[in-house]
Protein backbone atom coordinates (compact mmCIF):
# COMPACT_ATOMS: atom_id res chain seq x y z
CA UNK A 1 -10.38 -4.75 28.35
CA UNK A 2 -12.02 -5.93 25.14
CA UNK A 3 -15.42 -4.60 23.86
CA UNK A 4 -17.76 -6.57 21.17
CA UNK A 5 -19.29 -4.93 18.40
CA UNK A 6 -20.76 -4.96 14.96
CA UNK A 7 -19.48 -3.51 11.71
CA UNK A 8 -21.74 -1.16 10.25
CA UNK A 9 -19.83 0.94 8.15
CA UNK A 10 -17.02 -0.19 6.08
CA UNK A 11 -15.79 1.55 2.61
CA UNK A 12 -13.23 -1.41 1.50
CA UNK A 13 -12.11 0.86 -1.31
CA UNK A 14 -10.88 3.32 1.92
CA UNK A 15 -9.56 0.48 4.62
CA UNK A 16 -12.13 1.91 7.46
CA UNK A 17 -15.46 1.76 8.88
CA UNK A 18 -17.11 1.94 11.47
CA UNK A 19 -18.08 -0.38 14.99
CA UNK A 20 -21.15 -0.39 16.87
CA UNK A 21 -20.94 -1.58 20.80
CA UNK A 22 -23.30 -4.11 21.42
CA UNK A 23 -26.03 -2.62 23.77
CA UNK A 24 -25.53 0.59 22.20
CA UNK A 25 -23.71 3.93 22.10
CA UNK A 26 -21.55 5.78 19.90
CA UNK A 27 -19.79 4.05 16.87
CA UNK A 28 -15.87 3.75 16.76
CA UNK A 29 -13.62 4.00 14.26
CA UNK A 30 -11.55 0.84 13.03
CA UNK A 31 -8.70 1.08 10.26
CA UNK A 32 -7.98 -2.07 8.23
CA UNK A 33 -4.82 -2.07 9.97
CA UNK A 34 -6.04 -2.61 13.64
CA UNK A 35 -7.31 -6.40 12.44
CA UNK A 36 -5.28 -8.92 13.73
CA UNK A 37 -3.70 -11.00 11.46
CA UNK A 38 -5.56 -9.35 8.49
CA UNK A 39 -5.79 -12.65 6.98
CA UNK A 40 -9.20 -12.14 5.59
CA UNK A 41 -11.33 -8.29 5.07
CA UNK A 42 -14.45 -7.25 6.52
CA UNK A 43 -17.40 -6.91 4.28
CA UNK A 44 -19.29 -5.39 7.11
CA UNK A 45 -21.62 -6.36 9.69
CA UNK A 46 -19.56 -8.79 11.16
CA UNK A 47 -19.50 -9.25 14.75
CA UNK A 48 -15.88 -8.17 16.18
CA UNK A 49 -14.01 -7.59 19.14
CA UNK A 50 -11.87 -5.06 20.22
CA UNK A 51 -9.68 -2.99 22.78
CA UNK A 52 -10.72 0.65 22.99
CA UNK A 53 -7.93 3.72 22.28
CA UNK A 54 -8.29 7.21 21.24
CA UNK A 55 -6.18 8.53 18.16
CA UNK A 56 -4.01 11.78 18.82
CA UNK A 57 -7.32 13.92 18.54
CA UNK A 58 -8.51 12.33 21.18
CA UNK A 59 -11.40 10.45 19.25
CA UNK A 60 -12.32 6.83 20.09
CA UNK A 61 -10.82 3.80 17.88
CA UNK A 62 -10.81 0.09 18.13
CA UNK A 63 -7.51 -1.34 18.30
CA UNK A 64 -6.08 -5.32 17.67
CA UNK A 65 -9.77 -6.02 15.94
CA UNK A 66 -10.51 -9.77 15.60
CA UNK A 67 -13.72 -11.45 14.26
CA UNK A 68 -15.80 -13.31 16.40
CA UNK A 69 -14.32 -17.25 17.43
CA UNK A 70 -10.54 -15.73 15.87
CA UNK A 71 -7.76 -15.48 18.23
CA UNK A 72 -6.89 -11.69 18.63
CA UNK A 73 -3.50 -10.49 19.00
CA UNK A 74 -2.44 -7.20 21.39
CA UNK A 75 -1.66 -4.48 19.21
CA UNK A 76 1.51 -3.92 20.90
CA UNK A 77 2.51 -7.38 18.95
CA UNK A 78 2.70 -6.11 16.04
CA UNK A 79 5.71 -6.88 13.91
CA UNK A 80 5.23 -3.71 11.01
CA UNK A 81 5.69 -3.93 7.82
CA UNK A 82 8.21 -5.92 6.17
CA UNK A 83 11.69 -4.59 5.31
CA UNK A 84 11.75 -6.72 1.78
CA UNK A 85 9.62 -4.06 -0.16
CA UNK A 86 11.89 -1.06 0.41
CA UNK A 87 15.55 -3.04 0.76
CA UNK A 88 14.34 -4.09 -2.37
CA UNK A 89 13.57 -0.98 -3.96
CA UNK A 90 17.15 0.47 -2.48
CA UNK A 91 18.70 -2.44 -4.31
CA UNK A 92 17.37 -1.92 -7.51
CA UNK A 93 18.25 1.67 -7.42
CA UNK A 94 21.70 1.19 -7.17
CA UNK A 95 21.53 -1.49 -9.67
CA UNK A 96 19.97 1.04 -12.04
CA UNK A 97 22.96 4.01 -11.04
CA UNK A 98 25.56 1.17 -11.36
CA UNK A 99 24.56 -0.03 -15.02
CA UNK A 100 24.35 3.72 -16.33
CA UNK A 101 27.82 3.93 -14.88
CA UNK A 102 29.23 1.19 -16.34
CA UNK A 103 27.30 2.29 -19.88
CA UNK A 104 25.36 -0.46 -19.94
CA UNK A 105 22.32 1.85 -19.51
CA UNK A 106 21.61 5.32 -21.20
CA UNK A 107 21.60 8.34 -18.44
CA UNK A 108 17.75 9.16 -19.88
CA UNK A 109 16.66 5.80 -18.57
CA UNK A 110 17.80 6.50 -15.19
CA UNK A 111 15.96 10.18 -15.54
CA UNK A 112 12.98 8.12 -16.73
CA UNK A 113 12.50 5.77 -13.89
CA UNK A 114 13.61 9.26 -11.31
CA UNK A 115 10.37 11.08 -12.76
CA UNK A 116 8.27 8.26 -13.06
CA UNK A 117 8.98 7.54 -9.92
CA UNK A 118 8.01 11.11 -8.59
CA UNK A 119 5.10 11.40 -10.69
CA UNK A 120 3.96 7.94 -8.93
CA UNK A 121 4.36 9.48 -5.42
CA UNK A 122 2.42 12.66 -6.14
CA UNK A 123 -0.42 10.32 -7.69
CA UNK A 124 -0.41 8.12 -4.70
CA UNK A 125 -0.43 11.53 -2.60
CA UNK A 126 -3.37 12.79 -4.73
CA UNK A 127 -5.58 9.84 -4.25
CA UNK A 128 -5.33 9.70 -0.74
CA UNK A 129 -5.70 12.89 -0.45
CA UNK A 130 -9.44 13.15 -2.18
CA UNK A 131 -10.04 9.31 -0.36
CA UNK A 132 -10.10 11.53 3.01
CA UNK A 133 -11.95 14.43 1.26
CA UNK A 134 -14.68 11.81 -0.16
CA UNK A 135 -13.63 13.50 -3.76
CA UNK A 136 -13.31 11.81 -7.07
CA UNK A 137 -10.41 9.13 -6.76
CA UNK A 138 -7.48 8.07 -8.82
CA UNK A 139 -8.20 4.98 -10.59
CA UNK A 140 -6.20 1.89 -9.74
CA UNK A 141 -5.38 0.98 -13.25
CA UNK A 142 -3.87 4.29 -13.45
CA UNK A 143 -1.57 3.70 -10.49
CA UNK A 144 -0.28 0.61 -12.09
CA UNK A 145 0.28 2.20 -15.17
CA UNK A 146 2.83 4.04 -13.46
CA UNK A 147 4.50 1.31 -11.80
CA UNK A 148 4.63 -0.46 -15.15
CA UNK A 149 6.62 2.76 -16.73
CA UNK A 150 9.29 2.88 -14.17
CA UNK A 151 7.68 4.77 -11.14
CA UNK A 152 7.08 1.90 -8.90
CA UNK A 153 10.19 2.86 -6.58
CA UNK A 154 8.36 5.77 -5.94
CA UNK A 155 4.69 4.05 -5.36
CA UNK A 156 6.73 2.14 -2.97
CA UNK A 157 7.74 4.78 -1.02
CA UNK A 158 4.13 6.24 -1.32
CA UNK A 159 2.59 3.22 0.22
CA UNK A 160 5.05 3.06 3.06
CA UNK A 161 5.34 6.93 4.10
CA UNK A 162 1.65 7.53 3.16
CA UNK A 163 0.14 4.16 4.30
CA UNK A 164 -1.69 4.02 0.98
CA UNK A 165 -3.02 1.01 -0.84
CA UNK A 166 -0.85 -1.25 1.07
CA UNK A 167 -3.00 -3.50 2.93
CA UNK A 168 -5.50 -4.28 -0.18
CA UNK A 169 -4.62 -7.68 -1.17
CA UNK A 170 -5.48 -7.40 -4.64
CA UNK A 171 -4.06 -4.16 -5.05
CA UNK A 172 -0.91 -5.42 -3.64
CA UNK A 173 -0.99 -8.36 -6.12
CA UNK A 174 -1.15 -6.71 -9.24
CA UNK A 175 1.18 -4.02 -7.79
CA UNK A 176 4.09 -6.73 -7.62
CA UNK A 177 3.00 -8.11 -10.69
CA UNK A 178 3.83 -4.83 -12.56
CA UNK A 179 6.94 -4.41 -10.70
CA UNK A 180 8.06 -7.89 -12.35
CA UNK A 181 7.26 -6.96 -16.02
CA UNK A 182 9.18 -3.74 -15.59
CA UNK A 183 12.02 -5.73 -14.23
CA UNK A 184 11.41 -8.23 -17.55
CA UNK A 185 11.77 -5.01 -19.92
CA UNK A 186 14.46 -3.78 -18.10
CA UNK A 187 16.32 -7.08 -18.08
CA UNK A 188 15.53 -7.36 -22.44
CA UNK A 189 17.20 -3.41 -22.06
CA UNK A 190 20.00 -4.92 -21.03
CA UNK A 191 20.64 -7.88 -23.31
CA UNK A 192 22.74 -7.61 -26.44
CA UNK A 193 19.05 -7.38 -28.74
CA UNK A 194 18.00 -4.51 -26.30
CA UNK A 195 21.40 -2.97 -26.18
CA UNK A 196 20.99 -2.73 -29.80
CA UNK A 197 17.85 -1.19 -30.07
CA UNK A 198 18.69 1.73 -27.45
CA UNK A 199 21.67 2.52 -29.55
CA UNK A 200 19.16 3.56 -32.79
């Protein structure tokens, strides 16, 4: 059975808000990731409908959200997140162990990217953490920062196993665009003018 409602409450910053039935009653929780399609973001009070669960507390929560005159999808249609992200991260990580193998790579780099990485996860751990606590946040340039310095293997892993950050869209876009210019430095690390200036 679906429900209609109106969004009353949404923190964008947080993925949630907030429906109100029409006619009344108690407002449910939504998650960014109960929209269908999530081709577009709610601003808030947009007119939605929904199917009605309960999380494992029990609490009401509206589930395969669509706005208003879009085609919803059941949530049990979901296909979950794509396996490209982490296949890729798996890749480049044996990339990275193979080149220090080979020497083509010092053994520090490979420490680098392994703490930058970890430093990454705790900071994605940290944010989310005070996001739920309504506490002072991590900034999102900081974030980056760390992908750009090697630790986006491990903001990866943060946004999968924490489900943090990775259904903004713009987020998400300047996330992949840091993962590319660390590739681009690590590539010019590997070229005969890089090779050169890791040997000084």
């Amino acid at each position: 059975m679906r429900y209609q409602g109106r969004i009353t409450t949404w923190k964008d910053d947080k993925g949630f808000g907030f429906v109100t039935p029409n006619g009344g009653g108690k407002p449910v929780f939504v998650h960014i990731n109960s929209f269908s399609g999530r081709q577009r973001r709610p601003e808030g009070n947009e007119l939605v409908t929904y199917e009605l669960a309960v999380d494992n507390k029990g609490r009401p929560q509206a589930k395969a959200v669509a706005f208003v005159g879009e085609r919803p999808k059941p949530s049990s249609a979901s296909s979950g997140p794509s396996a490209f992200p982490p296949l890729f991260a798996i890749c480049f990580v044996v990339f990275l162990v193979g080149a220090v193998l080979a020497g083509r790579l010092p053994l520090a780099v490979l420490g680098f990217y392994a703490i930058a990485s970890i430093l990454a996860f705790f900071a994605y751990a940290f944010d989310k953490s005070a996001a739920s606590r309504n506490e002072w946040r991590t900034q999102e340039k900081t974030l980056h920062l760390f992908a750009v310095f090697g630790g986006w293997p491990g903001a990866l892993m943060a946004q999968r196993v924490l489900r943090h950050k990775s259904a903004k869209a713009s987020f998400q876009m300047t996330f992949w665009a840091t993962v590319v210019l660390n590739c681009g430095i690590l590539a010019w690390m590997l070229s005969p003018s890089g090779a050169q200036a890791l040997s000084f």
